[in-house]
Protein backbone atom coordinates (compact mmCIF):
# COMPACT_ATOMS: atom_id res chain seq x y z
CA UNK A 1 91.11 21.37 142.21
CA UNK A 2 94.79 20.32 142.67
CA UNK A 3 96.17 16.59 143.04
CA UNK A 4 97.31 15.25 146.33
CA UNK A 5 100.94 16.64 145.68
CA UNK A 6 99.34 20.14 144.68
CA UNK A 7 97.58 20.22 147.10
CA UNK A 8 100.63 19.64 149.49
CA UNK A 9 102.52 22.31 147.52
CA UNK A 10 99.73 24.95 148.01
CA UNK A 11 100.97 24.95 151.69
CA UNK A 12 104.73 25.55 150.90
CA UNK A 13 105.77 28.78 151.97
CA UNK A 14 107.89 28.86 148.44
CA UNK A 15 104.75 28.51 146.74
CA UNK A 16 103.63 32.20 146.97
CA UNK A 17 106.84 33.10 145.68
CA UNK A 18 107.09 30.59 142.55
CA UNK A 19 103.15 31.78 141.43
CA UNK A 20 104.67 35.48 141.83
CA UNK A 21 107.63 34.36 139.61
CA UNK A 22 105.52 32.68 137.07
CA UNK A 23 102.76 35.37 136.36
CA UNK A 24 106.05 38.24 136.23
CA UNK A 25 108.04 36.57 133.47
CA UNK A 26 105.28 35.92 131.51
CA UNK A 27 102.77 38.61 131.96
CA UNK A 28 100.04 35.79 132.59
CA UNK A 29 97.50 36.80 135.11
CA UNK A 30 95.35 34.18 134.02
CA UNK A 31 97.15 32.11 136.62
CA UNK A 32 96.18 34.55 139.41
CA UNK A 33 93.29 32.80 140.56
CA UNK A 34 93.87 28.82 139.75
CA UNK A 35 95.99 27.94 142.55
CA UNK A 36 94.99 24.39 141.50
CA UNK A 37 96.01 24.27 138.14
CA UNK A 38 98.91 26.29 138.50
CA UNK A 39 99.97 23.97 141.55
CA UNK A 40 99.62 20.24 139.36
CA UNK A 41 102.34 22.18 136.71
CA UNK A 42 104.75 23.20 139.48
CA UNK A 43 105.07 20.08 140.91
CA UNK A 44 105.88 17.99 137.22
CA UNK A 45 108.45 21.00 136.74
CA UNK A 46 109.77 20.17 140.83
CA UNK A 47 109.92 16.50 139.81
CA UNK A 48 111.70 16.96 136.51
CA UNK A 49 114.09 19.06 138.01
CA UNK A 50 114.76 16.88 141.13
CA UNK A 51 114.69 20.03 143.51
CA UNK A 52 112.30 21.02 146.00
CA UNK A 53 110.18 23.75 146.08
CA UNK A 54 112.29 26.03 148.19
CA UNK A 55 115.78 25.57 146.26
CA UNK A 56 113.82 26.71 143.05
CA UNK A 57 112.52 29.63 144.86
CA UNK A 58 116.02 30.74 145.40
CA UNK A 59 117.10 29.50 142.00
CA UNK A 60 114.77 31.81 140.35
CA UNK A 61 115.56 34.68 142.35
CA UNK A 62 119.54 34.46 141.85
CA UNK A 63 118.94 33.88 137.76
CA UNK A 64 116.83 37.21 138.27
CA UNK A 65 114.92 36.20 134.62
CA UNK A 66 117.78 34.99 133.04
CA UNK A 67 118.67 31.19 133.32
CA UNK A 68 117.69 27.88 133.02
CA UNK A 69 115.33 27.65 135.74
CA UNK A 70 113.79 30.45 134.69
CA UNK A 71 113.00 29.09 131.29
CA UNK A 72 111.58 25.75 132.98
CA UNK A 73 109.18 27.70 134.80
CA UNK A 74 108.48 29.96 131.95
CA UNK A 75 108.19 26.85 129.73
CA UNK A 76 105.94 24.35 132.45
CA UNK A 77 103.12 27.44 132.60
CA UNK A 78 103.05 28.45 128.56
CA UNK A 79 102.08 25.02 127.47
CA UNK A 80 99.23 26.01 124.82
CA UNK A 81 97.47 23.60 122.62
CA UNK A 82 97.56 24.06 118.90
CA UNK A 83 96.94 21.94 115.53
CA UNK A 84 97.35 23.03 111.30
CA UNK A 85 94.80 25.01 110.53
CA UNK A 86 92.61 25.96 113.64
CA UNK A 87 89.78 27.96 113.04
CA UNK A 88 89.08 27.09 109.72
CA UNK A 89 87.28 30.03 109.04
CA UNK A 90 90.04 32.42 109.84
CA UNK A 91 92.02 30.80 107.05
CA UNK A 92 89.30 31.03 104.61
CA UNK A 93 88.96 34.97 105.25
CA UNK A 94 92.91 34.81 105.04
CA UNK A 95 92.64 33.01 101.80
CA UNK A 96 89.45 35.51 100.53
CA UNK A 97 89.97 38.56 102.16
CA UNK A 98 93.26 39.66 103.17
CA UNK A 99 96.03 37.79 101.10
CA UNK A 100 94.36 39.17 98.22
CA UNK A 101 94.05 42.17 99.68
CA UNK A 102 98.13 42.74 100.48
CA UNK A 103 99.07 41.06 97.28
CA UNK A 104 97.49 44.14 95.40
CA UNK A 105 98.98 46.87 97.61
CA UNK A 106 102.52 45.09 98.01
CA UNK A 107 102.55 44.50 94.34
CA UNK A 108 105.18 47.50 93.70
CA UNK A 109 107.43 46.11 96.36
CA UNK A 110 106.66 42.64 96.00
CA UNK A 111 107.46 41.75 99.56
CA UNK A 112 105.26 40.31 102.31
CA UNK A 113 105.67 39.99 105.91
CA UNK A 114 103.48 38.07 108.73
CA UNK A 115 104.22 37.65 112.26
CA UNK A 116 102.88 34.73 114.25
CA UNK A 117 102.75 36.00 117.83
CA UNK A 118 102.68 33.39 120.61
CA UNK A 119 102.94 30.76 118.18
CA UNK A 120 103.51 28.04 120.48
CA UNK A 121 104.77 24.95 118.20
CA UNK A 122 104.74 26.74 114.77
CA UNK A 123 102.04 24.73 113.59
CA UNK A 124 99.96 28.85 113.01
CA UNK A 125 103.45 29.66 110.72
CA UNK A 126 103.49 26.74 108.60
CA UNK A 127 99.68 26.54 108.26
CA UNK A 128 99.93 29.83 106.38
CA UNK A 129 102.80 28.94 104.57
CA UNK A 130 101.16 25.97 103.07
CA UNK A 131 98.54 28.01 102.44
CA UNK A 132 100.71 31.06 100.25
CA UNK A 133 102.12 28.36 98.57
CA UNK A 134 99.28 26.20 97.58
CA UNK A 135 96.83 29.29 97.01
CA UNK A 136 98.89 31.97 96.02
CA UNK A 137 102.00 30.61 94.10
CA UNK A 138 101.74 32.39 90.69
CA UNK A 139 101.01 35.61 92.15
CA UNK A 140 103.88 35.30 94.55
CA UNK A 141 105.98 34.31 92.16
CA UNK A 142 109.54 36.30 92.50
CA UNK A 143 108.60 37.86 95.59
CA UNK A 144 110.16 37.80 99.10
CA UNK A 145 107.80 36.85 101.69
CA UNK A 146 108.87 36.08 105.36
CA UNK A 147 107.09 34.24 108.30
CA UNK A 148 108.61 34.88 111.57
CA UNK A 149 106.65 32.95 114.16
CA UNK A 150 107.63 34.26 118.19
CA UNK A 151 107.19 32.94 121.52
CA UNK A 152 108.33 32.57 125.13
CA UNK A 153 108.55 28.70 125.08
CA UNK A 154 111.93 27.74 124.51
CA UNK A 155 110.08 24.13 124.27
CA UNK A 156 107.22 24.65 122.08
CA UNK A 157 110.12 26.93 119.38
CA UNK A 158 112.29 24.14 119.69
CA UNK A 159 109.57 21.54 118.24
CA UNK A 160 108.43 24.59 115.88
CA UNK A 161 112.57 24.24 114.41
CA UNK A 162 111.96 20.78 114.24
CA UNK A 163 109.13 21.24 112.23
CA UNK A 164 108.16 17.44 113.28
CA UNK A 165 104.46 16.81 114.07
CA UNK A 166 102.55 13.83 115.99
CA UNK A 167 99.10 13.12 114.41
CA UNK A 168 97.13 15.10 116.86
CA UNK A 169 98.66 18.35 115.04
CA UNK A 170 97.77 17.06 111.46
CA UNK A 171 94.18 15.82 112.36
CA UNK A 172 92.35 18.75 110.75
CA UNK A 173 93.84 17.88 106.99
CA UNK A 174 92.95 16.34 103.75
CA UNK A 175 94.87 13.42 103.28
CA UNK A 176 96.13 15.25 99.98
CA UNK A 177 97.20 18.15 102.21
CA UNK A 178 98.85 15.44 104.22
CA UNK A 179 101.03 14.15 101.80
CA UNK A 180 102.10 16.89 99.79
CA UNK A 181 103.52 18.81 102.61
CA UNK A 182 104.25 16.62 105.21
CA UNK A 183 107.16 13.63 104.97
CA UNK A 184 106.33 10.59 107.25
CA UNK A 185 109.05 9.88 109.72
CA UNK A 186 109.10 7.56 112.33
CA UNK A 187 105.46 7.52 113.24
CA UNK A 188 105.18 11.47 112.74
CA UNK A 189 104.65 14.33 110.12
CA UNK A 190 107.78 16.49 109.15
CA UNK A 191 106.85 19.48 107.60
CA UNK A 192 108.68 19.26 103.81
CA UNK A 193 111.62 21.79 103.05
CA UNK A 194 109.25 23.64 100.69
CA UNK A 195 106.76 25.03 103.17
CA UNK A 196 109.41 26.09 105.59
CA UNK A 197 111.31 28.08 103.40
CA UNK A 198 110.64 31.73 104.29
CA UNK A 199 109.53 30.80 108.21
CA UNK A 200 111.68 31.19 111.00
CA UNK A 201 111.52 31.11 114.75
CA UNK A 202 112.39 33.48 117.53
CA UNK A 203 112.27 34.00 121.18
CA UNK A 204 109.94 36.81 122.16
CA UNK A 205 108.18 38.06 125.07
CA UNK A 206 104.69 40.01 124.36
CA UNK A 207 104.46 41.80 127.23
CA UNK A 208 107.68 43.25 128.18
CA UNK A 209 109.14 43.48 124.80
CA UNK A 210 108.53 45.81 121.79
CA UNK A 211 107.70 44.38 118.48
CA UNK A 212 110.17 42.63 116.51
CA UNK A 213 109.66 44.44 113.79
CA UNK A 214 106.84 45.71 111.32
CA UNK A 215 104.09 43.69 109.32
CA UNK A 216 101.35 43.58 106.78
CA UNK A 217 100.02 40.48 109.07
CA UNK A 218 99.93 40.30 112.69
CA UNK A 219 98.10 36.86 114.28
CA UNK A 220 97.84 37.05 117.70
CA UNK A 221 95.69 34.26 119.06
CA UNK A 222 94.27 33.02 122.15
CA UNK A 223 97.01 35.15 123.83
CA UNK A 224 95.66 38.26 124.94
CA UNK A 225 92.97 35.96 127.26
CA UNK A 226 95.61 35.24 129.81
CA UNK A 227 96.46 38.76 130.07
CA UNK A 228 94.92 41.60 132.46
CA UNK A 229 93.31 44.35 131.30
CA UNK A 230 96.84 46.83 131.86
CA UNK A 231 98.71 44.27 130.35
CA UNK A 232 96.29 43.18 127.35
CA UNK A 233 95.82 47.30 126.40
CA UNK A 234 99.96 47.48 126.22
CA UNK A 235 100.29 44.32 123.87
CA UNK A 236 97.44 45.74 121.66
CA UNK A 237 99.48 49.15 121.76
CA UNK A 238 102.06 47.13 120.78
CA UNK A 239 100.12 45.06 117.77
CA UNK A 240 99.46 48.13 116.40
CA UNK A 241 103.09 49.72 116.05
CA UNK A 242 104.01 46.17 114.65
CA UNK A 243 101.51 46.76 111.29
CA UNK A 244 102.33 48.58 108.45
CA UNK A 245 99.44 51.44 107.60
CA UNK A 246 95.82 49.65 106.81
CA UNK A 247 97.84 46.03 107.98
CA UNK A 248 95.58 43.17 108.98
CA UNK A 249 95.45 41.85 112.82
CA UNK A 250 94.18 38.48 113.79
CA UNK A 251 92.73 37.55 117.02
CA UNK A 252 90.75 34.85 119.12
CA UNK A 253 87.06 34.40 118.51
CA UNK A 254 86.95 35.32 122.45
CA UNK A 255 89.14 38.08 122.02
CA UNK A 256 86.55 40.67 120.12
CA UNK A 257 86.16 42.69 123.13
CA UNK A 258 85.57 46.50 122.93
CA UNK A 259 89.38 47.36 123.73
CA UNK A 260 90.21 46.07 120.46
CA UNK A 261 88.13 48.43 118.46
CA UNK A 262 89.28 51.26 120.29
CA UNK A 263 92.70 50.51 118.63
CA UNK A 264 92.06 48.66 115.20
CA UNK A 265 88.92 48.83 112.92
CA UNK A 266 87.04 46.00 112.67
CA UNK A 267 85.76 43.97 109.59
CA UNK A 268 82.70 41.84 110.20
CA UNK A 269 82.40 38.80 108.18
CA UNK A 270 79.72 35.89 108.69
CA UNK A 271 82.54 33.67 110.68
CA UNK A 272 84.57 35.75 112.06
CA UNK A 273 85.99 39.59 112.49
CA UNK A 274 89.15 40.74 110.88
CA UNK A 275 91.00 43.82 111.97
CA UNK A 276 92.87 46.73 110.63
CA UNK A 277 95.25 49.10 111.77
CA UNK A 278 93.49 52.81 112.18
CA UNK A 279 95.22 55.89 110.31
CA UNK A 280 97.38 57.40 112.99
CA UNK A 281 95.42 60.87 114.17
CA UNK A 282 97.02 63.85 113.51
CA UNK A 283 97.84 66.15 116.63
CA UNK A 284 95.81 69.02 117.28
CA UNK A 285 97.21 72.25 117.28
CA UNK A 286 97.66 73.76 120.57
CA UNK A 287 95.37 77.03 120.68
CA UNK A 288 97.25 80.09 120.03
CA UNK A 289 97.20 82.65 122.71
CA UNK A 290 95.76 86.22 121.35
CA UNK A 291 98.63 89.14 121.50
CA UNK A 292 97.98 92.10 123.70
CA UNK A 293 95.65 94.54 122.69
CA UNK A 294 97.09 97.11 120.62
CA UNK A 295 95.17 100.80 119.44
CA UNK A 296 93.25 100.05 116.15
CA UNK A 297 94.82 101.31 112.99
CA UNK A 298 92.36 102.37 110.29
CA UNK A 299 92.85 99.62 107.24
CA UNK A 300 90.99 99.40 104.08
CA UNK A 301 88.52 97.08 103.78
CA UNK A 302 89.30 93.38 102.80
CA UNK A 303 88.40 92.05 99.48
CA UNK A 304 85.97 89.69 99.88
CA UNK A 305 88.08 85.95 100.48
CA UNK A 306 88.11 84.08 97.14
CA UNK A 307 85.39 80.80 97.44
CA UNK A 308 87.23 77.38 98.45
CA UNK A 309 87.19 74.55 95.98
CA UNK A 310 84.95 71.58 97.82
CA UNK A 311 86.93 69.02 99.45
CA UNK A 312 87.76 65.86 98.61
CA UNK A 313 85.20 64.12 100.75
CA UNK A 314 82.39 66.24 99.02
CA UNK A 315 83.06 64.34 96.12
CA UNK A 316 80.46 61.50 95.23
CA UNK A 317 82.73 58.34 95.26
CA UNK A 318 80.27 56.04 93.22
CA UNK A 319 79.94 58.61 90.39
CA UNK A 320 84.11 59.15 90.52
CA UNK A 321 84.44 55.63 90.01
CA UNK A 322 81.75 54.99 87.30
CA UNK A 323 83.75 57.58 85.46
CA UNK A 324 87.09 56.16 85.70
CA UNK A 325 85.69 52.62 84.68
CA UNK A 326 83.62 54.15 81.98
CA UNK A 327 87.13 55.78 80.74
CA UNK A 328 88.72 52.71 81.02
CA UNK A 329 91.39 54.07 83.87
CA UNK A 330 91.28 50.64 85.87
CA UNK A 331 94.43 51.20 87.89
CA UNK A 332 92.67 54.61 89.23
CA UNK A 333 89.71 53.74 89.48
CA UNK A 334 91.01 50.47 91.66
CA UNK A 335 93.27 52.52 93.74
CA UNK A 336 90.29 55.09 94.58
CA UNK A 337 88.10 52.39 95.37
CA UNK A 338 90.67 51.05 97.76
CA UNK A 339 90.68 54.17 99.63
CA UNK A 340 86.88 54.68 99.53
CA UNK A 341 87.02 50.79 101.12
CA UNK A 342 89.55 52.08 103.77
CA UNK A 343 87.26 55.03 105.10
CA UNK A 344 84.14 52.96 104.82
CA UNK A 345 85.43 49.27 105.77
CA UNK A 346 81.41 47.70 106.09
CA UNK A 347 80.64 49.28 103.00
CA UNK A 348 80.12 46.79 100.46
CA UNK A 349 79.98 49.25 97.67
CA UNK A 350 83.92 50.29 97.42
CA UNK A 351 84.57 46.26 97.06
CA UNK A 352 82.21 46.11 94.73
CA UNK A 353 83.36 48.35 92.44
CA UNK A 354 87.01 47.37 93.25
CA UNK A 355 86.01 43.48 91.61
CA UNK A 356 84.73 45.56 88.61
CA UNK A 357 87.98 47.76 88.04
CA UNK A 358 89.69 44.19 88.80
CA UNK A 359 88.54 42.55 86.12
CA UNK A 360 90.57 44.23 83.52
CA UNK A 361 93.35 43.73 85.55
CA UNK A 362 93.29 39.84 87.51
CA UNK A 363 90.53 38.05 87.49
CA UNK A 364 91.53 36.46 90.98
CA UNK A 365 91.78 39.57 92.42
CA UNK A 366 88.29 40.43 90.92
CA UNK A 367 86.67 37.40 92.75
CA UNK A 368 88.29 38.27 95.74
CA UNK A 369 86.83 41.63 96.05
CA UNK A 370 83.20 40.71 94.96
CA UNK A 371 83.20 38.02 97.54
CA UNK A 372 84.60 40.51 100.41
CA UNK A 373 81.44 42.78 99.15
CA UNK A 374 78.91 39.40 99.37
CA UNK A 375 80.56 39.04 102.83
CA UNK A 376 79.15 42.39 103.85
CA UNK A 377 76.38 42.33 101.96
CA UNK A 378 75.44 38.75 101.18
CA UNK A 379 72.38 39.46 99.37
CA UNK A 380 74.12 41.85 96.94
CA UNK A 381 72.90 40.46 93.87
CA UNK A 382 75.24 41.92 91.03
CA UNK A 383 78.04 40.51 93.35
CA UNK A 384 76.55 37.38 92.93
CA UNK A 385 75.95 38.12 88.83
CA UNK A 386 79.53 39.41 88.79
CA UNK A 387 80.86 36.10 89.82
CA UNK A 388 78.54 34.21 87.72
CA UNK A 389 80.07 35.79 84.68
CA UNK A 390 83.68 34.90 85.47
CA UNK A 391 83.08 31.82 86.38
CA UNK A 392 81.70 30.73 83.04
CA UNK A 393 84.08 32.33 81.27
CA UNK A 394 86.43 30.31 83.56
CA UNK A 395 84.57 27.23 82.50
CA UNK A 396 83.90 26.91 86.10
CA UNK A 397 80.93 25.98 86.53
CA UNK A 398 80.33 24.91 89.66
CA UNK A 399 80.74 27.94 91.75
CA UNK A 400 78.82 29.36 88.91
CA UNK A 401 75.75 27.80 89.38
CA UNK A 402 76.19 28.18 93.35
CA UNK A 403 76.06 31.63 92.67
CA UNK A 404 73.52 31.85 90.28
CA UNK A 405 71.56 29.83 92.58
CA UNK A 406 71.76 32.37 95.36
CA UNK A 407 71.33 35.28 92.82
CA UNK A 408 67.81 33.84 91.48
CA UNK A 409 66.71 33.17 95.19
CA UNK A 410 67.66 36.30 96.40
CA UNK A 411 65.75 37.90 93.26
CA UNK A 412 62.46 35.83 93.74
CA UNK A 413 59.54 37.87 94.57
CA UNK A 414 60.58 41.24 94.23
CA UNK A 415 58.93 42.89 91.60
CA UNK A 416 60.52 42.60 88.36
CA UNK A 417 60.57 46.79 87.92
CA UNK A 418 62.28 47.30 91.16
CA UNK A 419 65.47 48.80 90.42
CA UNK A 420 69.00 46.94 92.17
CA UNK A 421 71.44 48.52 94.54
CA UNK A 422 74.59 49.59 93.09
CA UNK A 423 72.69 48.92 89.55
CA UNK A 424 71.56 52.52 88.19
CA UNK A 425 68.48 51.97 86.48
CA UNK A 426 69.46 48.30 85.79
CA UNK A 427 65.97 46.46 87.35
CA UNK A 428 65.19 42.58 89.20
CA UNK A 429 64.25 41.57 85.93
CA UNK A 430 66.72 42.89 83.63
CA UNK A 431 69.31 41.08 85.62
CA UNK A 432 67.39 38.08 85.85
CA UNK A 433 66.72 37.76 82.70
CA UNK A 434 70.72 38.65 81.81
CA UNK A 435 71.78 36.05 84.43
CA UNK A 436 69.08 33.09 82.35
CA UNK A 437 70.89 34.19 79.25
CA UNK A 438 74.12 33.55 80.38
CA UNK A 439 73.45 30.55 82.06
CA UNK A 440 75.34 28.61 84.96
CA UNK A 441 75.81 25.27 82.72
CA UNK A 442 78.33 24.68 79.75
C-alpha cells in the first residue's frame, strides 16, 4: 500500500519506466510485484533530487547505467538493514567450524581471504574481523588475511569507509566488545584502526559482474531473496567460481533452497547449514566411434590380464587411520581424515578422528574438530569424553563438566556391556567409569 504521493506516482506514465530501470541495474526482481513499496522510495529519491518523475526518466536513459542518477536510483532501492553480528549462530559455526577449519589447510601459505558480498554498511566485514582478531590472534599470527566487503550502494560503502556506527548497529554486543573495538565519537561507534586493518571496500554488482576474485570464504546473505530464479542460479554459478577448492559459502537462513545444493554441499549443524564448494566433475569422454570392419587376422591368444590392485576407495578409512595414529604419523593421519571428511561431509567419524590426530598437534584445533563431530552427531559420547580430557588438562573446568554432564546423560541406561560407536571394544561402562576417574572438578 503506497502513500498519497505513491499513490499519485503509480499513475505517471514515467513510472513504468523508472521500476524497469530499477529492477535492470540491480538485478532485483523482488521489486516486480510491490508497486507500493517501490513507489514510497521513488518519490523520497524525486524529492531529494528536486526533479520530477519524467526528467529522471530521461536522466536515466541518457546516463545509460553510468551516472549520478543512476547511482541515486540504484542507491534509494538497495537500502538493506544490517547490525554487528547478525545471526549469532552463523558466527559461532564461523568461530567452531570453519575458521578452524581454513586455518589448518592455509597453514602452508598462511594467507586467508573472505569476501563479504552485498555487504551493505560493512558492519558483516568488521564483525568477522573482530572476530579473527579476538578468537584467532595467535594462530594468525604473521599471516596475511584480507576482507574485501562489495556492494552496489555507493551510500551504504561510503558509511562502510567511514567505519562510523549509530547504536542501532552495535545493539547486539557485550559492552566489553563495545569498548575494545569501537571509539565513541560524537554520539556514535567508530570502529578502532585495529579491526579495520586488512578490510576494504569495493563497488560490485552480483548479477552482472564476475567475481572479484577467489576465496576460502564467501558470505552472501539475504541477497539471493530479491533475485529470480535465472538470476539467483547465475550468482550461485558465480559463488562458486569465487571459492577456492572445498571453500566455505554462507547464506540466509531463507536461502537453503534446493538450488543451492545442486551447486555446493551442504553441512547441517543444529542452527544453521554451512556450505562447501563441490569438486569440479571431470568431463566424460566422448564415446569412441568403432573403425571399419577389417578381415580377422589369426593372433595368439592373450595372456590372461594381470589382477588390478583395489582402489583407493576400497580401502577401510577407520582402520587406515587407527594405524597412522597408532604409528604416531599425526600429520597423515590428519590430512587423510580431512579427505575422508570431504567425501563424507555428515559423517561424524572423519572429525572425530581428525580431533584425535589433532591433539598431538593443537589442542584448539583438536576441540574444534570434536565439536564439528558432536554437531553431527551430538550424542557421540567419546566426542564428549574427548573434550572432557582436554579441558582438565586445560584446567578448564567449566566446559569440562558441561561435557561430562552430557556424556553421563547420554550414557544413562544403556547397558553397561554395550559396546560405543567409534570405540572398538571400548564398552558404556568402561568409559563411564574412565570419565568418573578423571573427573570434571579440580
Amino acid at each position: 500500500m503506497a502513500t498519497n504521493k505513491g499513490a499519485r506516482l503509480l499513475s505517471d506514465p514515467a513510472f513504468p519506466v523508472l521500476k524497469e530501470k530499477a529492477i535492470a541495474l540491480t538485478g532485483l526482481s523482488y521489486w516486480s510485484d510491490k508497486d507500493g513499496p517501490l513507489a514510497d522510495l521513488l518519490v523520497q529519491l524525486l524529492e531529494r533530487l528536486r526533479v520530477p518523475a519524467g526528467a529522471l526518466a530521461r536522466r536515466l536513459t541518457q546516463e545509460d547505467g553510468q551516472g549520478g542518477a543512476t547511482q541515486a536510483l540504484v542507491d534509494a532501492v538497495t537500502v538493506g538493514e544490517t547490525f554487528f553480528f547478525r545471526y549469532r549462530e552463523q558466527f559461532e559455526a564461523l568461530e567452531q567450524v570453519v575458521i578452524p577449519d581454513l586455518i589448518e589447510r592455509n597453514r602452508p601459505l598462511r594467507t586467508l581471504s573472505v569476501w563479504s558480498a552485498g555487504c551493505s554498511n560493512g558492519a558483516e566485514a568488521y564483525s568477522l574481523s573482530i572476530l579473527l582478531n579476538r578468537r584467532f590472534a595467535v594462530p594468525l599470527a604473521g599471516w596475511e588475511v584480507a576482507i574485501l566487503g562489495t556492494d552496489i550502494n555507493a551510500s551504504a560503502l561510503a558509511e562502510a569507509n567511514a567505519a562510523l556506527y549509530g547504536d542501532w548497529s552495535v545493539r547486539d554486543l557485550s559492552e566489553d566488545v563495545l569498548h575494545e573495538c569501537f571509539t565513541p565519537q560524537g554520539g556514535r561507534w567508530r570502529v578502532k584502526p585495529a579491526y579495520r586493518q586488512g578490510v576494504r571496500f569495493a563497488p560490485h554488482n552480483l548479477a552482472t559482474q564476475p567475481p572479484p576474485g577467489r576465496f576460502d570464504l564467501v558470505l552472501c546473505r539475504n541477497v539471493l531473496m530479491y533475485f529470480d530464479g535465472e538470476t539467483r542460479d547465475r550468482v550461485l554459478l558465480s559463488l562458486r567460481e569465487a571459492l577456492v577448492e572445498s571453500g566455505w559459502l554462507l547464506l540466509g537462513h531463507a536461502e537453503t533452497q534446493p538450488a543451492v545444493a545442486e551447486v555446493f554441499a551442504p553441512l547441517v549443524l543444529p542452527d544453521c547449514t554451512l556450505y562447501r564448494r563441490k569438486a569440479a566433475q571431470k568431463p566424460k569422454p566422448a564415446p569412441v566411434r568403432p573403425p571399419a570392419a577389417r578381415p580377422p587376422v589369426a593372433r595368439p591368444p592373450a595372456a590372461p590380464a594381470a589382477k588390478a590392485p583395489p582402489s583407493a576407495e576400497m580401502w577401510d578409512l577407520e582402520a587406515c587411520v587407527r594405524r597412522l595414529l597408532d604409528r604416531g604419523e599425526f600429520s597423515v593421519a590428519a590430512t587423510r581424515c580431512r579427505a575422508w571428511a570431504d567425501a563424507h561431509p555428515l559423517d561424524p567419524a572423519p572429525h572425530y578422528f581428525l580431533g584425535l590426530a589433532l591433539e598431538h598437534l593443537s589442542e584448539d584445533l583438536a576441540i574444534a574438530a570434536f565439536r564439528r563431530a558432536l554437531f553431527l552427531a551430538p550424542n557421540l559420547a567419546l566426542a564428549h569424553f574427548s573434550l572432557l580430557r582436554l579441558f582438565v588438562r586445560r584446567g578448564e573446568y567449566g566446559p569440562a563438566r558441561r561435557h561430562y554432564v552430557s556424556m553421563m546423560a547420554d550414557l544413562a541406561g544403556l547397558p553397561i556391556h554395550q559396546p560405543l560407536p567409534l570405540g572398538m571394544d571400548l564398552t558404556v561402562g568402561e568409559l563411564a567409569a574412565a570419565a568418573r576417574r578423571l573427573g570434571p572438578s579440580p
